[in-house]
PDB file of N, CA and C in Angstrom:
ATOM      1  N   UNK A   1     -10.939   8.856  14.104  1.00  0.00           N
ATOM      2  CA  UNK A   1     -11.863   9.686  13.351  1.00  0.00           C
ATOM      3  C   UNK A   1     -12.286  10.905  14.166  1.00  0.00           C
ATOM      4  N   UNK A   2     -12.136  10.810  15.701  1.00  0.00           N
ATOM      5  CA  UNK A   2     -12.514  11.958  16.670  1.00  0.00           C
ATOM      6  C   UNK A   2     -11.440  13.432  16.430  1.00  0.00           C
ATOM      7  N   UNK A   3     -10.422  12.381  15.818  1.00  0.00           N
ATOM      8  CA  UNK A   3      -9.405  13.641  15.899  1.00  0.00           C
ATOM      9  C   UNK A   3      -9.272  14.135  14.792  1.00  0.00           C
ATOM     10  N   UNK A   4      -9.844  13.404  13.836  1.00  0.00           N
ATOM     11  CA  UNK A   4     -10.238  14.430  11.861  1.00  0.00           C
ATOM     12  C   UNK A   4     -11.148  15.075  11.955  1.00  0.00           C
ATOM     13  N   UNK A   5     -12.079  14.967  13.081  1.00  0.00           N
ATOM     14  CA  UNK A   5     -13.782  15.661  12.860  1.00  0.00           C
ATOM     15  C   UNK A   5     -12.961  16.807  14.042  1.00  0.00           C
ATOM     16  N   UNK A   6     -12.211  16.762  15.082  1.00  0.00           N
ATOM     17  CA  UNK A   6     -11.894  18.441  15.744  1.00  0.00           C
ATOM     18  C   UNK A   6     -10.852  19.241  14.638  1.00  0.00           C
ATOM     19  N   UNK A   7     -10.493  18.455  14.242  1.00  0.00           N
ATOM     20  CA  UNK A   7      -9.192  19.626  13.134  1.00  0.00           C
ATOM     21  C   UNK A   7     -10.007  19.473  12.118  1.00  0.00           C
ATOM     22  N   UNK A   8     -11.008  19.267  11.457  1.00  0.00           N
ATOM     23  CA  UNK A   8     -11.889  19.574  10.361  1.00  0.00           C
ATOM     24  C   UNK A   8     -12.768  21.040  11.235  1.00  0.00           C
ATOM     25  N   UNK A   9     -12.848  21.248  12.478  1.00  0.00           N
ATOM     26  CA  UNK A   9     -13.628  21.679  13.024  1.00  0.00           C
ATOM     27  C   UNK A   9     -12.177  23.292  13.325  1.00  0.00           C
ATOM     28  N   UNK A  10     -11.731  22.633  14.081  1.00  0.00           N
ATOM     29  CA  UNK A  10     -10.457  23.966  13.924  1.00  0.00           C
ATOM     30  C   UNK A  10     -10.436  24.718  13.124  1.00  0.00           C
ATOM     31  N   UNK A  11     -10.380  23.890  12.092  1.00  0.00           N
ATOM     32  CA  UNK A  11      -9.731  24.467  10.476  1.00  0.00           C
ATOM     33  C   UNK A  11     -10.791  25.472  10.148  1.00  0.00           C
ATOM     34  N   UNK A  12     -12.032  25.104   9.865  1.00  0.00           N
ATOM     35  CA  UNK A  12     -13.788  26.201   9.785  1.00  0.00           C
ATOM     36  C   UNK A  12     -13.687  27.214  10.570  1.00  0.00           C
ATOM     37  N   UNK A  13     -12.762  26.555  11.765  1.00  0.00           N
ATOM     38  CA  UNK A  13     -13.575  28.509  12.646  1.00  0.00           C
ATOM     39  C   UNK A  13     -12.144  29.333  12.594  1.00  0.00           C
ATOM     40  N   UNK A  14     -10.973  28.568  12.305  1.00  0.00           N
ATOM     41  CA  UNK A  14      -9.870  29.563  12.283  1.00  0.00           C
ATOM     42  C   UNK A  14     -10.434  30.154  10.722  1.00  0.00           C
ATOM     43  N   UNK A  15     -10.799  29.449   9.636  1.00  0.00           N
ATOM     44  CA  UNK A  15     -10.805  29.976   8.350  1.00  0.00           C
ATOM     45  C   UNK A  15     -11.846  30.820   8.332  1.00  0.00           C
ATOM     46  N   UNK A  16     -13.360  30.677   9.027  1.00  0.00           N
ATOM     47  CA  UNK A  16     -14.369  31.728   9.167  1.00  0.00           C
ATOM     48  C   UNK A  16     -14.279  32.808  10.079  1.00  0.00           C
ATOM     49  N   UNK A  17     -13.261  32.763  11.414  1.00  0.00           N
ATOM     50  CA  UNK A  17     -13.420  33.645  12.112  1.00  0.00           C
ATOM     51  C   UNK A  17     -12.114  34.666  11.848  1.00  0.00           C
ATOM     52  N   UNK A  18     -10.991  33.839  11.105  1.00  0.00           N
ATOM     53  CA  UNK A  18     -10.183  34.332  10.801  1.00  0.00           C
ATOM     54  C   UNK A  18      -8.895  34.691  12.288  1.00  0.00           C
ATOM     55  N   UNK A  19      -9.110  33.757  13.018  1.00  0.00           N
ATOM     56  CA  UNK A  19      -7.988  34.021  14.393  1.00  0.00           C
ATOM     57  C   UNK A  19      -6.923  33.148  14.597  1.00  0.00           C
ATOM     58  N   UNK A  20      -5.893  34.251  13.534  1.00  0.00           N
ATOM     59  CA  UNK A  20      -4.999  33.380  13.377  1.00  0.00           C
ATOM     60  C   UNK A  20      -3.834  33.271  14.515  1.00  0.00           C
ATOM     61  N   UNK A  21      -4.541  33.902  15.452  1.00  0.00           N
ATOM     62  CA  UNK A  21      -3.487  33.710  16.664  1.00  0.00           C
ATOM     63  C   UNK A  21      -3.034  32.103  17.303  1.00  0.00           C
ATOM     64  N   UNK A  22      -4.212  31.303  16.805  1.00  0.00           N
ATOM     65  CA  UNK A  22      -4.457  29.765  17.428  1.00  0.00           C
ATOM     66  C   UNK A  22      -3.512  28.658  16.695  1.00  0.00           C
ATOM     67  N   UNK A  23      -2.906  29.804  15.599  1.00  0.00           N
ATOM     68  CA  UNK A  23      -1.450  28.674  14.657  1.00  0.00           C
ATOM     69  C   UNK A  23      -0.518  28.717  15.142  1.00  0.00           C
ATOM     70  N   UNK A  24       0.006  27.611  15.582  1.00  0.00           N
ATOM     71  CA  UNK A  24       1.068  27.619  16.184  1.00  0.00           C
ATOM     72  C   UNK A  24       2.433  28.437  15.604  1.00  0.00           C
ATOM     73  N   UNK A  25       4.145  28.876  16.027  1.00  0.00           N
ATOM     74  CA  UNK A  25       4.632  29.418  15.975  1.00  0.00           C
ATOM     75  C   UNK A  25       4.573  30.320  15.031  1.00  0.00           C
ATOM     76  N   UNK A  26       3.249  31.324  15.726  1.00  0.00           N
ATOM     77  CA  UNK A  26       3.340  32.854  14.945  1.00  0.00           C
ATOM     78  C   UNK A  26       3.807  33.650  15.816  1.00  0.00           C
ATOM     79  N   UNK A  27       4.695  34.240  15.263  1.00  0.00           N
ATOM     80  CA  UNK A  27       5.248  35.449  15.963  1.00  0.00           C
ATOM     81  C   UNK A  27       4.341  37.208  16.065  1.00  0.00           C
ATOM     82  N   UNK A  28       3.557  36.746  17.001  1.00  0.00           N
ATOM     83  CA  UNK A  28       3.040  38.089  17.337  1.00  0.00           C
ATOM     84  C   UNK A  28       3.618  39.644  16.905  1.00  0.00           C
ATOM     85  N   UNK A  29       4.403  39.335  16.912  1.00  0.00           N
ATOM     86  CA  UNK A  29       5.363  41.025  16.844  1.00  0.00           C
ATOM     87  C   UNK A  29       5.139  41.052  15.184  1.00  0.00           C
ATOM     88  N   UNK A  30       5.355  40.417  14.568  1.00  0.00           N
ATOM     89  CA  UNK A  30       5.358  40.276  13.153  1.00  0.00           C
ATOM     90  C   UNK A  30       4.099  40.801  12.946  1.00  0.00           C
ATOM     91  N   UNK A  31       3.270  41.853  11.804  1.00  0.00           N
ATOM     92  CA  UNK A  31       2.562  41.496  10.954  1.00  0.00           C
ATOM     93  C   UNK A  31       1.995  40.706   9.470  1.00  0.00           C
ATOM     94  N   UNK A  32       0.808  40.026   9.768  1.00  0.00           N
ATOM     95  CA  UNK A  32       0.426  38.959   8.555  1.00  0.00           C
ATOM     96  C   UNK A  32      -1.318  39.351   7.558  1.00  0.00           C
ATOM     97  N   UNK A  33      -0.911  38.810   6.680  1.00  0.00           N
ATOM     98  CA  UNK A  33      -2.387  38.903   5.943  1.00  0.00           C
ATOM     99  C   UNK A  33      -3.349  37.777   6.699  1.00  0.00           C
ATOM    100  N   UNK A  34      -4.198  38.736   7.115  1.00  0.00           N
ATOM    101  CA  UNK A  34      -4.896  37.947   8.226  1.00  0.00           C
ATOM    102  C   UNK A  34      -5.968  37.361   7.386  1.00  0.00           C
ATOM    103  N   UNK A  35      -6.434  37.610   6.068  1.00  0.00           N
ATOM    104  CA  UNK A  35      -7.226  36.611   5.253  1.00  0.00           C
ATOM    105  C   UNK A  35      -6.535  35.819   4.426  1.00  0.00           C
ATOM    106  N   UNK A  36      -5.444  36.133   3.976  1.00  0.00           N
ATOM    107  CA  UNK A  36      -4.713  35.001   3.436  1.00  0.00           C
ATOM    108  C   UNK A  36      -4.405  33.796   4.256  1.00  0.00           C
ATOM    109  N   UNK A  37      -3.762  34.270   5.544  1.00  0.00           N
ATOM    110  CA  UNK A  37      -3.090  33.185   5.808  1.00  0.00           C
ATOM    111  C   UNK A  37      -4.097  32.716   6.823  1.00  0.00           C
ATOM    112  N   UNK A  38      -5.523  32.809   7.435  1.00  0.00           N
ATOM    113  CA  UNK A  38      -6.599  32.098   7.934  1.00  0.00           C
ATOM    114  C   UNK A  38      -7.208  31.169   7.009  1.00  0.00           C
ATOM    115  N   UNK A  39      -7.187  32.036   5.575  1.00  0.00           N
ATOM    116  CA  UNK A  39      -7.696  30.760   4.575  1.00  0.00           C
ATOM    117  C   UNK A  39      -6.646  29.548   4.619  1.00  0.00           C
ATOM    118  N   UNK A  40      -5.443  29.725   4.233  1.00  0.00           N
ATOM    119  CA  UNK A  40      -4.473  28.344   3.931  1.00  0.00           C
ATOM    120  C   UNK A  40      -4.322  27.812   5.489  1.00  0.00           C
ATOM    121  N   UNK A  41      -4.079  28.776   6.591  1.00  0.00           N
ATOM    122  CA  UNK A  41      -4.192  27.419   7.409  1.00  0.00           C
ATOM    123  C   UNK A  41      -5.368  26.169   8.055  1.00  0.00           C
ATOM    124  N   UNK A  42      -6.672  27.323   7.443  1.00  0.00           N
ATOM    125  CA  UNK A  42      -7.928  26.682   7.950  1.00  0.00           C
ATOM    126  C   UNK A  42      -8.325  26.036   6.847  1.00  0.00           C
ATOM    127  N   UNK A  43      -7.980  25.849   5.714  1.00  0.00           N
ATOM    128  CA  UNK A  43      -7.917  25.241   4.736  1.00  0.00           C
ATOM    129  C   UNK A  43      -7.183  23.608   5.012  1.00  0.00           C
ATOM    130  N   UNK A  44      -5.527  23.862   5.098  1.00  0.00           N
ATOM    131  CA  UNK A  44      -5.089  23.017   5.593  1.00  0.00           C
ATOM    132  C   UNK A  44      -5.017  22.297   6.837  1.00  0.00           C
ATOM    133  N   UNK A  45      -5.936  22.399   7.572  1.00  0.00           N
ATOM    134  CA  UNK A  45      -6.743  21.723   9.124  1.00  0.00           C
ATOM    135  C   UNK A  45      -7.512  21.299   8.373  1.00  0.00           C
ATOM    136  N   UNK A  46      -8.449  21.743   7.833  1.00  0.00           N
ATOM    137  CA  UNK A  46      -9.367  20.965   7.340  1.00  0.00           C
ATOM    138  C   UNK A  46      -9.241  19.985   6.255  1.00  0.00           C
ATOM    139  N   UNK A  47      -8.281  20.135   5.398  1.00  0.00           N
ATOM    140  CA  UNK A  47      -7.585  18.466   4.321  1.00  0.00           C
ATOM    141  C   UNK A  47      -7.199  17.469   5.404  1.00  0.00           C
ATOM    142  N   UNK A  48      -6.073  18.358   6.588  1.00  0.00           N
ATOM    143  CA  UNK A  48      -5.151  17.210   7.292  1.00  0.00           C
ATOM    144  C   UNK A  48      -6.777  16.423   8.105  1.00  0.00           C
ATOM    145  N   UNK A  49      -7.791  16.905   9.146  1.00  0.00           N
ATOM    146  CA  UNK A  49      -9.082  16.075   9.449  1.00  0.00           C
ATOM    147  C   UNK A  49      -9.632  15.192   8.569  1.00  0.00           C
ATOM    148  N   UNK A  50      -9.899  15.600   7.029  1.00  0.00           N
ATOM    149  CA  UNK A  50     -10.714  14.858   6.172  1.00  0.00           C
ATOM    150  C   UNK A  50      -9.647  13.401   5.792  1.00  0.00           C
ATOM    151  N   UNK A  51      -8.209  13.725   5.397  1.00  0.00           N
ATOM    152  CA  UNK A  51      -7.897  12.448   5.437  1.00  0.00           C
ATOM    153  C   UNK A  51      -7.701  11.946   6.929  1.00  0.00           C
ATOM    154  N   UNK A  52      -7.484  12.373   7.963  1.00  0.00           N
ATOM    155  CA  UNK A  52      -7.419  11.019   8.828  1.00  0.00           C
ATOM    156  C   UNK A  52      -8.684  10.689   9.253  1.00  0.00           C
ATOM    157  N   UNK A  53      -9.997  11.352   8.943  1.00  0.00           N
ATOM    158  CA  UNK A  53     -11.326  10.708   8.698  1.00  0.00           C
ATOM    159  C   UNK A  53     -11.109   9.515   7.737  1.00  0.00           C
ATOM    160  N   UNK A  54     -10.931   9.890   6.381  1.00  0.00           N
ATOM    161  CA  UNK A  54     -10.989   8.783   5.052  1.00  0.00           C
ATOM    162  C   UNK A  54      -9.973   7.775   5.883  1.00  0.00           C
ATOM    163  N   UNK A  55      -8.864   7.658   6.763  1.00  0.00           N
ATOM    164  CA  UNK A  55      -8.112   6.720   6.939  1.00  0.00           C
ATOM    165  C   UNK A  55      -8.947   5.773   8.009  1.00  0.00           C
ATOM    166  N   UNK A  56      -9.289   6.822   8.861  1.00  0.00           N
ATOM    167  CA  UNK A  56     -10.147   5.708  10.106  1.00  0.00           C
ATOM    168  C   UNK A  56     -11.171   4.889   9.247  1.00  0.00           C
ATOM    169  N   UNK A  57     -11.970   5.827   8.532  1.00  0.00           N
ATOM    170  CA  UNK A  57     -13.321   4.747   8.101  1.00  0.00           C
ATOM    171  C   UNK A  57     -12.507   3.628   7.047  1.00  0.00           C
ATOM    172  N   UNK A  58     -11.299   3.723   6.209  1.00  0.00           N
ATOM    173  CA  UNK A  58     -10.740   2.687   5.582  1.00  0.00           C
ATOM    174  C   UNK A  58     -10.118   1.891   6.732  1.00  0.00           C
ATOM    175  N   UNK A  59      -9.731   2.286   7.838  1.00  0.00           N
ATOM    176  CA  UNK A  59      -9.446   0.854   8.709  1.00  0.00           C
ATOM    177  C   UNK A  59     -10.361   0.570   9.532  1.00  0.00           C
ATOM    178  N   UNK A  60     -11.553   1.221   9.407  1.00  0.00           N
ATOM    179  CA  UNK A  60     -12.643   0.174   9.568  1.00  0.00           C
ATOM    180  C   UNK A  60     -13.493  -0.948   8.629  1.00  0.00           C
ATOM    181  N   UNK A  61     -13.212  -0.394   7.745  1.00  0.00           N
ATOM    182  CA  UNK A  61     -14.101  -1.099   7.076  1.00  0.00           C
ATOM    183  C   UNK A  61     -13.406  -2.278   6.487  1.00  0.00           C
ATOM    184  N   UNK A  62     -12.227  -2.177   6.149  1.00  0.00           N
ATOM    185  CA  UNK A  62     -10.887  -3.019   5.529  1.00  0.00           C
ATOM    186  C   UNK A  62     -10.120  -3.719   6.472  1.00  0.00           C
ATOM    187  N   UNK A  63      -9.268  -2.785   7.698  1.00  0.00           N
ATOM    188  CA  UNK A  63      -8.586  -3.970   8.346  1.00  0.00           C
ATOM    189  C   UNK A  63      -8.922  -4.160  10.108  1.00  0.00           C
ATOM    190  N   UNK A  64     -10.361  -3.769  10.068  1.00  0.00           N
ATOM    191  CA  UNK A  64     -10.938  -3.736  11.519  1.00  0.00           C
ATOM    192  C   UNK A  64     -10.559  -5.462  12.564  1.00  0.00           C
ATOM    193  N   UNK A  65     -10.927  -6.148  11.354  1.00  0.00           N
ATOM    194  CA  UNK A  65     -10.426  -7.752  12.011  1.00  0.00           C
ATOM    195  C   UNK A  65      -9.346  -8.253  11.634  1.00  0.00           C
ATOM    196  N   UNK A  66      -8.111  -7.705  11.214  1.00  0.00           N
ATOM    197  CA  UNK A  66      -6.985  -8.371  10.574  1.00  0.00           C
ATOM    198  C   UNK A  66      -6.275  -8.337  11.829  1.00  0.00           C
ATOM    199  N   UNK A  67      -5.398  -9.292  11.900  1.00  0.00           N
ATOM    200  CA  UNK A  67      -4.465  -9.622  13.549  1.00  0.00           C
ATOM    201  C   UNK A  67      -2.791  -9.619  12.572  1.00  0.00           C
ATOM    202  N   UNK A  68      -3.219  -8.546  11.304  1.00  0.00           N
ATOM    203  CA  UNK A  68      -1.551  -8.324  11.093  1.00  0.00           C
ATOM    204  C   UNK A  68      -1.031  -7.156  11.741  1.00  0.00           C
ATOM    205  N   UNK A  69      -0.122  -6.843  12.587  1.00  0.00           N
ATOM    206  CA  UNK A  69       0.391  -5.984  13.037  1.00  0.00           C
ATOM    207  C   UNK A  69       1.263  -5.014  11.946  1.00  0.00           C
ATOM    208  N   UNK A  70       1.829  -5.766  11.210  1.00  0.00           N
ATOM    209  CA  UNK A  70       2.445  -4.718  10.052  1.00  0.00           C
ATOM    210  C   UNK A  70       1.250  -3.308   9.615  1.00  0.00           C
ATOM    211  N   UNK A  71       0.208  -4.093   9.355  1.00  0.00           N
ATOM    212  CA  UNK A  71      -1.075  -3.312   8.763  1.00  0.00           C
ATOM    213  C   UNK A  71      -1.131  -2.169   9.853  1.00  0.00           C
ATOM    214  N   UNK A  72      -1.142  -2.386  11.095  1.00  0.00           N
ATOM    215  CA  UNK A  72      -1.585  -1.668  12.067  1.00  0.00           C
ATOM    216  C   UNK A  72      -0.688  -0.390  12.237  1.00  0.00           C
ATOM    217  N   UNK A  73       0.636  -0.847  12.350  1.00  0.00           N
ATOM    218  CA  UNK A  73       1.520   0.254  12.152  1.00  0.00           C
ATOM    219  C   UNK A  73       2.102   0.840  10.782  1.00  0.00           C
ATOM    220  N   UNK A  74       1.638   0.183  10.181  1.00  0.00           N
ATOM    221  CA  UNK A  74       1.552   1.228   8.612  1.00  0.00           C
ATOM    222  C   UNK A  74       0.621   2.415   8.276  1.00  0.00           C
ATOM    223  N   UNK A  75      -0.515   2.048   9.077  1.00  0.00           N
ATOM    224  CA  UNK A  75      -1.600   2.894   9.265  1.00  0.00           C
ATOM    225  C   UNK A  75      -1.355   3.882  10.244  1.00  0.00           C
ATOM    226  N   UNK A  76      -0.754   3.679  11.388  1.00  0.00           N
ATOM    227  CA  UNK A  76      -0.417   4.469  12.250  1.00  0.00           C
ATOM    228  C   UNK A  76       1.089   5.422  12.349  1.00  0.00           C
ATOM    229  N   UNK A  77       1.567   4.954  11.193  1.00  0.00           N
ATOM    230  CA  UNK A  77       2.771   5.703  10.272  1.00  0.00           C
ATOM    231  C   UNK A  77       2.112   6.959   9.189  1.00  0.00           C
ATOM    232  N   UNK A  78       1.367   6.235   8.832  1.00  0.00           N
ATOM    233  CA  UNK A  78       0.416   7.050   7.408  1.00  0.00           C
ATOM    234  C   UNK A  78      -0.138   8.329   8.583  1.00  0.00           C
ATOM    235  N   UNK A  79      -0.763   8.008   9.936  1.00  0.00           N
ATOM    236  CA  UNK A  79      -1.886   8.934  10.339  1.00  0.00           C
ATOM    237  C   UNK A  79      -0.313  10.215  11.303  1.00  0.00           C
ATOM    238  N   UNK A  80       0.837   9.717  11.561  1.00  0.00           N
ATOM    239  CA  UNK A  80       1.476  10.592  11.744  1.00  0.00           C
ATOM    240  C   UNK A  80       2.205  11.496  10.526  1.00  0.00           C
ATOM    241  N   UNK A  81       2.679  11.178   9.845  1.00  0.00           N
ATOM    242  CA  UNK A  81       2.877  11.474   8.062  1.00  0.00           C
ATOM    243  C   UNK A  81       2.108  12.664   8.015  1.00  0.00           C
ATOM    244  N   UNK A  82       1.077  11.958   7.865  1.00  0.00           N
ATOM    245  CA  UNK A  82       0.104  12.903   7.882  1.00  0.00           C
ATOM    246  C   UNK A  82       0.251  14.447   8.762  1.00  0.00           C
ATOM    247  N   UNK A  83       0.122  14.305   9.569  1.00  0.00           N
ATOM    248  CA  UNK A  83      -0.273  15.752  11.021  1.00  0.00           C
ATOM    249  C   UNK A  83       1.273  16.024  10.502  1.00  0.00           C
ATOM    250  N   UNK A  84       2.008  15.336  10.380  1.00  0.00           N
ATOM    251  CA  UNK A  84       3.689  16.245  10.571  1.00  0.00           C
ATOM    252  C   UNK A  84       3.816  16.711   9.389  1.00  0.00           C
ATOM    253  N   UNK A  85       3.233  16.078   8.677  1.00  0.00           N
ATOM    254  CA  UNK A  85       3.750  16.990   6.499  1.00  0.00           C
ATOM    255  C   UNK A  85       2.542  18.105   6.627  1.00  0.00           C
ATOM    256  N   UNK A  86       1.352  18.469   7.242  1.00  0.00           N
ATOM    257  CA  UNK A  86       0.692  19.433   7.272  1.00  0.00           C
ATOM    258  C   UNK A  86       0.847  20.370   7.776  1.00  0.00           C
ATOM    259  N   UNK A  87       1.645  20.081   9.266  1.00  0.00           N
ATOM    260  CA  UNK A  87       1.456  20.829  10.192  1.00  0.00           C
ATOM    261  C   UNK A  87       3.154  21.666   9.867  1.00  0.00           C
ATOM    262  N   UNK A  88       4.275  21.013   9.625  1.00  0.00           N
ATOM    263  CA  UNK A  88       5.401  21.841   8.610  1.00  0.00           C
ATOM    264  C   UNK A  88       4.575  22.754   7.826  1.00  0.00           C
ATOM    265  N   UNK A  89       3.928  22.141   6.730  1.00  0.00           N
ATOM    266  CA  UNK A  89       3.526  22.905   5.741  1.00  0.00           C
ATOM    267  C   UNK A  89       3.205  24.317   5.839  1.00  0.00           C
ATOM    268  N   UNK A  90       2.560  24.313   7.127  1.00  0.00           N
ATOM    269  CA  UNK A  90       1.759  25.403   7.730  1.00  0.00           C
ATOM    270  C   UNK A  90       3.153  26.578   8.013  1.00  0.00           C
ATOM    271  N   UNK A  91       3.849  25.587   8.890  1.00  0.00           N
ATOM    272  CA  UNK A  91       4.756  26.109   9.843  1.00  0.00           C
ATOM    273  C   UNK A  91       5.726  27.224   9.029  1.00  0.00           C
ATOM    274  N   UNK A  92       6.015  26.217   7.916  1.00  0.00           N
ATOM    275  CA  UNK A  92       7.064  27.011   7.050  1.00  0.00           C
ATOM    276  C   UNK A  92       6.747  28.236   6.037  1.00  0.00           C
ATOM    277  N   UNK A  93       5.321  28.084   5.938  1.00  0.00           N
ATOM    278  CA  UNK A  93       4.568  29.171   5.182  1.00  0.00           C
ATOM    279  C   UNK A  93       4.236  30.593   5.314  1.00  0.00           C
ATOM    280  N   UNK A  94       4.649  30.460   6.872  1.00  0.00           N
ATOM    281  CA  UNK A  94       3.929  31.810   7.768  1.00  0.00           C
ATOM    282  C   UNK A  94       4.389  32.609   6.825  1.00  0.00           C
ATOM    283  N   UNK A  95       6.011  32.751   6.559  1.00  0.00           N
ATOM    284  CA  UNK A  95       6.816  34.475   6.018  1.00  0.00           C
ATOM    285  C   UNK A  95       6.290  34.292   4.826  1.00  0.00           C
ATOM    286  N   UNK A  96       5.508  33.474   4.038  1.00  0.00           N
ATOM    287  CA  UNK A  96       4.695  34.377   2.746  1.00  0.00           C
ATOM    288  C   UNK A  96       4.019  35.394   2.985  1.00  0.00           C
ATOM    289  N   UNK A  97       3.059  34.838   4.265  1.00  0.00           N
ATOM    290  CA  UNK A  97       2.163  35.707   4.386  1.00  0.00           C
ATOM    291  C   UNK A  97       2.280  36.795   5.884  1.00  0.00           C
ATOM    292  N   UNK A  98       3.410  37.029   5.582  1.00  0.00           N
ATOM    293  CA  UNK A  98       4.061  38.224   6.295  1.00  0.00           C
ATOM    294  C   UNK A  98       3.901  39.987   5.621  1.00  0.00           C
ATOM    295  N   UNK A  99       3.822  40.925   6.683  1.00  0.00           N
ATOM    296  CA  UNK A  99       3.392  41.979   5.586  1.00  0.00           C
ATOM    297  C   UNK A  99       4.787  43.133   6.202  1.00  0.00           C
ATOM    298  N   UNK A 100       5.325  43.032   5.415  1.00  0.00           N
ATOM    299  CA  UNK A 100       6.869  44.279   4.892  1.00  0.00           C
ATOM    300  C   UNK A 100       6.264  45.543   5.564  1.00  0.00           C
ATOM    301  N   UNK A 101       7.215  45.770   6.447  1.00  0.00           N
ATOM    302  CA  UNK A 101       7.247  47.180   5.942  1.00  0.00           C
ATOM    303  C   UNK A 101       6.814  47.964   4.998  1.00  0.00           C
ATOM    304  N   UNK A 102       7.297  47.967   3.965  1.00  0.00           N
ATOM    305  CA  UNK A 102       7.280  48.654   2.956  1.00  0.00           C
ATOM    306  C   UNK A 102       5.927  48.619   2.722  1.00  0.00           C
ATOM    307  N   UNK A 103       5.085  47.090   2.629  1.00  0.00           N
ATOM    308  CA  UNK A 103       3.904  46.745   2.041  1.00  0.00           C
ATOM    309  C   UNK A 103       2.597  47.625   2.987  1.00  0.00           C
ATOM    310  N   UNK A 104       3.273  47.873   4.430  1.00  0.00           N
ATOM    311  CA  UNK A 104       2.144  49.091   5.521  1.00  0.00           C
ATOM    312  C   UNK A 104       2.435  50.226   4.919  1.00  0.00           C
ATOM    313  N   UNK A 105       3.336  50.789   4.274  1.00  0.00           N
ATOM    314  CA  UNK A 105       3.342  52.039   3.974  1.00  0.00           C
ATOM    315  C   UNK A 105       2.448  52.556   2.665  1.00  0.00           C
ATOM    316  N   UNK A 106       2.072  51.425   2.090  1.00  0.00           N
ATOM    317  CA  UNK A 106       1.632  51.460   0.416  1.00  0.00           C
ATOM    318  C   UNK A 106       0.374  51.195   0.758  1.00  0.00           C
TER     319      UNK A 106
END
């Protein structure tokens, strides 16, 4: 849950301060819509924190005393799932919010 409450926390100050230098593979040289793409990635830090919050407090409250190991690594399948389908998401999104040539001249 420590690690949904700092990327819930990431996600707020990249999306309020708007510094999108702190996303991983952006290419500096490139220009980007620096409010577009601070909203969707600080947006998406902050979904990927809130569920692995909702996941910790459901394996506390549900399988805190269970001695099944299946459970344990299903959960710990779900909480990587997680960070890797978000953190693509992010990754692959950058060239939307890329700005053309063309689009500085206009």
């Amino acid at each position: 849950m420590l690690v949904g409450c700092f990327l819930v926390f990431i996600g707020l100050f990249i999306k309020i301060t708007k510094k999108i230098e702190l996303i991983n593979r952006l290419d500096e040289r490139k220009k980007y819509n620096r409010d577009m793409l601070s909203a969707f990635a600080g947006n998406n830090l902050v979904y990927m924190g809130l569920l692995e919050i909702l996941l910790g407090i459901i394996t506390l409250i549900c399988f805190s005393q269970t001695k099944n190991n299946a459970i344990k690594i299903g959960i710990f399948i779900a909480n990587i799932v997680i960070l890797v389908f978000f953190s693509f998401k992010v990754t692959l999104s950058l060239k939307k919010y890329e700005i053309s040539k063309e689009d500085e001249i206009n």
